[in-house]
N, C-alpha and C. Protein backbone atom coordinates (compact mmCIF):
# COMPACT_ATOMS: atom_id res chain seq x y z
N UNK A 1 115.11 88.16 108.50
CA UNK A 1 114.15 89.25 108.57
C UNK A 1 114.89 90.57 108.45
N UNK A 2 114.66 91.45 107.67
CA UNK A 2 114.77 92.68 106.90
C UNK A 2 114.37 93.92 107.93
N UNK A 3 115.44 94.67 108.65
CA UNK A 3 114.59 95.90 109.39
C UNK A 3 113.76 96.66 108.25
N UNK A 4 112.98 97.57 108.69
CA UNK A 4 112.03 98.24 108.06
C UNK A 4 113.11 99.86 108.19
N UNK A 5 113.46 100.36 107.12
CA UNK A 5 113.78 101.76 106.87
C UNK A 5 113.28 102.77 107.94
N UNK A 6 114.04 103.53 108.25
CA UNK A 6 113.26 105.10 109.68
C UNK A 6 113.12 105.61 108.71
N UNK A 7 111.99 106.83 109.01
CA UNK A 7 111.59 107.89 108.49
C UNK A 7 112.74 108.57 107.93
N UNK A 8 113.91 108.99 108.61
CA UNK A 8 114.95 109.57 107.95
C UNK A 8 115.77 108.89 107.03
N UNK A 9 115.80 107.63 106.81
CA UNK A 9 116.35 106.70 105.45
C UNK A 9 115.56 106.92 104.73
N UNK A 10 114.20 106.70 104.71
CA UNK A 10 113.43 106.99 103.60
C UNK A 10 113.45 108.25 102.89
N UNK A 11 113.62 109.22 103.71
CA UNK A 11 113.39 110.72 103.61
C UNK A 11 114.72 111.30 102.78
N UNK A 12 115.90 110.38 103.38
CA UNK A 12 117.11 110.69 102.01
C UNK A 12 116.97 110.05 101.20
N UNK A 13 116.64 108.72 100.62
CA UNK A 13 115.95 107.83 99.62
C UNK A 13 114.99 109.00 98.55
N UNK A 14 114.52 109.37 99.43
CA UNK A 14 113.72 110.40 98.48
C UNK A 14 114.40 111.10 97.98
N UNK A 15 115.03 111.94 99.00
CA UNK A 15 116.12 113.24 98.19
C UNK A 15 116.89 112.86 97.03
N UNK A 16 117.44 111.43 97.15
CA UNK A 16 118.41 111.02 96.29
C UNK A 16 117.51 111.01 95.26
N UNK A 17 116.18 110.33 95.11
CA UNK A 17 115.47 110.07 93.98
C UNK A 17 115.38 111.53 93.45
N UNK A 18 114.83 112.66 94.12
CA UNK A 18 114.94 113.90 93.19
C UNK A 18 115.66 114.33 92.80
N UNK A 19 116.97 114.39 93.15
CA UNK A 19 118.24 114.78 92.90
C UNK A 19 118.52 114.41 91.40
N UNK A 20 118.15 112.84 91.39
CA UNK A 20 118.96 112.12 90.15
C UNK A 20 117.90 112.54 88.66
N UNK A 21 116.61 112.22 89.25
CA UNK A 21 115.42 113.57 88.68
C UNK A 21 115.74 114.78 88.04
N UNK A 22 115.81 115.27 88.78
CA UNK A 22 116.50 117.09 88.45
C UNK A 22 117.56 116.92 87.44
N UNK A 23 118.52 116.34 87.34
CA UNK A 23 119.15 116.04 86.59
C UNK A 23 119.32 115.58 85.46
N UNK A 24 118.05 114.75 85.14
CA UNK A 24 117.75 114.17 83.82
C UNK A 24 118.47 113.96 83.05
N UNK A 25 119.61 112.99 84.06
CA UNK A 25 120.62 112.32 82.83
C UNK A 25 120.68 111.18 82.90
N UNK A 26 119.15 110.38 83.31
CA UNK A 26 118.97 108.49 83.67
C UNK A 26 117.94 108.50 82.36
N UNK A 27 118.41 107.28 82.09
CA UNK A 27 116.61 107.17 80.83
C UNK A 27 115.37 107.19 81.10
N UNK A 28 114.84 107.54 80.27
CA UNK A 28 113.39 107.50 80.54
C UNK A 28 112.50 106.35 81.29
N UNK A 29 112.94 105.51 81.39
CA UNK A 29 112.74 103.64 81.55
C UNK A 29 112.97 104.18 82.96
N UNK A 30 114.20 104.35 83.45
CA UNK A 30 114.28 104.55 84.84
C UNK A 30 114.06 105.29 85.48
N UNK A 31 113.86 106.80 84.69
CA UNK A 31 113.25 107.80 85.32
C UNK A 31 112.03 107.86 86.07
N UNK A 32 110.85 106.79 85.16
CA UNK A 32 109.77 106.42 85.86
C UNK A 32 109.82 105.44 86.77
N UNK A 33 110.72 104.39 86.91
CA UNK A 33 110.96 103.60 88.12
C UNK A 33 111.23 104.46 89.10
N UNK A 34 112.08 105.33 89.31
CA UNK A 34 112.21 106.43 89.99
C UNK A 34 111.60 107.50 90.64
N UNK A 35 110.53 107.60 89.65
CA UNK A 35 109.55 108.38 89.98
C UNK A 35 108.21 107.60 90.74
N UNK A 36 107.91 106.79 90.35
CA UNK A 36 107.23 105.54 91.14
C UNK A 36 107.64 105.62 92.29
N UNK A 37 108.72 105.11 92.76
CA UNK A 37 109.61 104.40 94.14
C UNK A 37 109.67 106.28 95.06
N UNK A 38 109.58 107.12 94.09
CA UNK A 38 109.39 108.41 95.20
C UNK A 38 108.12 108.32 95.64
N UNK A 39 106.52 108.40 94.53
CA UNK A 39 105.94 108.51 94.62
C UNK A 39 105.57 107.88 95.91
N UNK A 40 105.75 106.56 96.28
CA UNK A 40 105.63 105.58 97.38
C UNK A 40 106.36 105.72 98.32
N UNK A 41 107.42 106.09 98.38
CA UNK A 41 108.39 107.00 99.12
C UNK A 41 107.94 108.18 100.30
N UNK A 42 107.20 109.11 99.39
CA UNK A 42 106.66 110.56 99.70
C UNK A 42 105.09 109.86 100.69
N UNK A 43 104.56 109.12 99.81
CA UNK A 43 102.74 108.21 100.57
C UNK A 43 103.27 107.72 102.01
N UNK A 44 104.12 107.37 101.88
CA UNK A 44 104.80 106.46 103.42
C UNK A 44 105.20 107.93 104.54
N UNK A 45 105.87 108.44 104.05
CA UNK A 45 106.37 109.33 104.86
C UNK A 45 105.31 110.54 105.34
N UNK A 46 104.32 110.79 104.20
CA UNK A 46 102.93 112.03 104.27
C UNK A 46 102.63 110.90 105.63
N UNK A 47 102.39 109.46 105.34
CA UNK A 47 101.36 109.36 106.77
C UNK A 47 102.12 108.73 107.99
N UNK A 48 103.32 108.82 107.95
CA UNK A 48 104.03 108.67 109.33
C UNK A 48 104.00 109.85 110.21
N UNK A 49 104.31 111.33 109.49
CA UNK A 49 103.97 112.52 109.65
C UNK A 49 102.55 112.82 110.38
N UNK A 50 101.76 112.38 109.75
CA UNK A 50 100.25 112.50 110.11
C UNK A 50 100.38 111.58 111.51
N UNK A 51 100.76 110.33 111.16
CA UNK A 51 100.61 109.95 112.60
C UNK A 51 100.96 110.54 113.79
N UNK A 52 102.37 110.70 113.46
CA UNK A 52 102.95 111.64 114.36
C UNK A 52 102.44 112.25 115.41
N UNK A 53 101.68 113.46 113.90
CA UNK A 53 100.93 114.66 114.40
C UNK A 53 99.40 114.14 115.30
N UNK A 54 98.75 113.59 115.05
CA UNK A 54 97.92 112.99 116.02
C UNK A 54 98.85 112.35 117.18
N UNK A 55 99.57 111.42 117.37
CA UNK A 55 100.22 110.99 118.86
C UNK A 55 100.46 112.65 119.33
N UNK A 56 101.19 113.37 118.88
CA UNK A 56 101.12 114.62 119.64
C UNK A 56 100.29 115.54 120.42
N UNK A 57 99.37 115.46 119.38
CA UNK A 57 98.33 116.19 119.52
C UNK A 57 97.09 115.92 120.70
N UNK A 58 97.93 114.73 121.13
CA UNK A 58 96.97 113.87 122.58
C UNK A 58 98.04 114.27 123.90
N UNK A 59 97.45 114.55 125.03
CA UNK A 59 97.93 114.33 126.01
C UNK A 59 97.43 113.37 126.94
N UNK A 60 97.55 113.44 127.98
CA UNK A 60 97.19 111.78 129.21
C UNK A 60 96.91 113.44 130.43
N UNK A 61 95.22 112.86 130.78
CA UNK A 61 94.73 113.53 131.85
C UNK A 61 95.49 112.72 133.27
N UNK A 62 94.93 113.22 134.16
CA UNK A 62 95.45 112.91 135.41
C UNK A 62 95.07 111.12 135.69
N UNK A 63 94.21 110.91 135.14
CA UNK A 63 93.53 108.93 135.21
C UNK A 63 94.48 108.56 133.99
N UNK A 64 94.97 109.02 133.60
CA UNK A 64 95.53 108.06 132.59
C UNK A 64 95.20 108.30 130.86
N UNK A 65 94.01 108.95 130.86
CA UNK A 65 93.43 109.15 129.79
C UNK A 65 93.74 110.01 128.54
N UNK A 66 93.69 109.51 127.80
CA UNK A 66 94.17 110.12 126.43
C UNK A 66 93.10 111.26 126.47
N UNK A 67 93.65 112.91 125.74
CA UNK A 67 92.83 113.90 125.57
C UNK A 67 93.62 114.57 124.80
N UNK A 68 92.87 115.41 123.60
CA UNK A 68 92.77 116.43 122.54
C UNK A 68 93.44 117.26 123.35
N UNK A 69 94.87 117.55 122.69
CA UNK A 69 95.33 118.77 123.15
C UNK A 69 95.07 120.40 122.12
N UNK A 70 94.45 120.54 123.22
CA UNK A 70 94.45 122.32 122.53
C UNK A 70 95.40 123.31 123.09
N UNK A 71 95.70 124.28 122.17
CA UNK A 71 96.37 124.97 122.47
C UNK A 71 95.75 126.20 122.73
N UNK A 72 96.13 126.73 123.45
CA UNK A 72 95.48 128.26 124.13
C UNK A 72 96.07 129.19 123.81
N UNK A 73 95.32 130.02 123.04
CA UNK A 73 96.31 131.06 121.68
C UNK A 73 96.72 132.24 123.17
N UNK A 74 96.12 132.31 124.47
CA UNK A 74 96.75 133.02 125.21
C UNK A 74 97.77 132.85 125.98
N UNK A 75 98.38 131.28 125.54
CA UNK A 75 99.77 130.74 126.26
C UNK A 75 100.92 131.67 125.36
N UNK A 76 101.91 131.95 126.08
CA UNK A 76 103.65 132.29 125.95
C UNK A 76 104.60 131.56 124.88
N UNK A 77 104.79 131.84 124.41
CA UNK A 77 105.65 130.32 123.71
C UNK A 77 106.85 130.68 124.49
């Protein structure tokens, strides 16, 4: 059994894929394999992000309970 890539392997996986991109000195044949494997690359990582941002975006009331955190534009940072 195969670990599954972290967000930050994937996230240089990507870089590397643009990098070699930008460069446009792979063939065309692989350029689009390349561009594919980002494309799927970038979809994975947009919704790990998103998840993220929702687990955050919850806090735990005093019972235990999950709740919508808002922020109070009159808090301090």
């Amino acid at each position: 059994m195969t670990d599954k890539p972290t967000f930050e392997e994937n996230l240089n996986e990507l870089e590397e894929i643009v990098q070699k991109l930008e460069l446009g000195d792979i063939p065309l044949e692989k350029s689009l394999e390349k561009f594919q494997r980002g494309m799927k690359l970038s979809k994975e990582l947009q919704a790990k992000l998103e998840s993220a941002e929702k687990t955050l975006t919850k806090v735990m009331d005093q019972n235990g309970n999950e709740e919508k955190f808002e922020r109070d534009d009159n808090d301090e940072e």
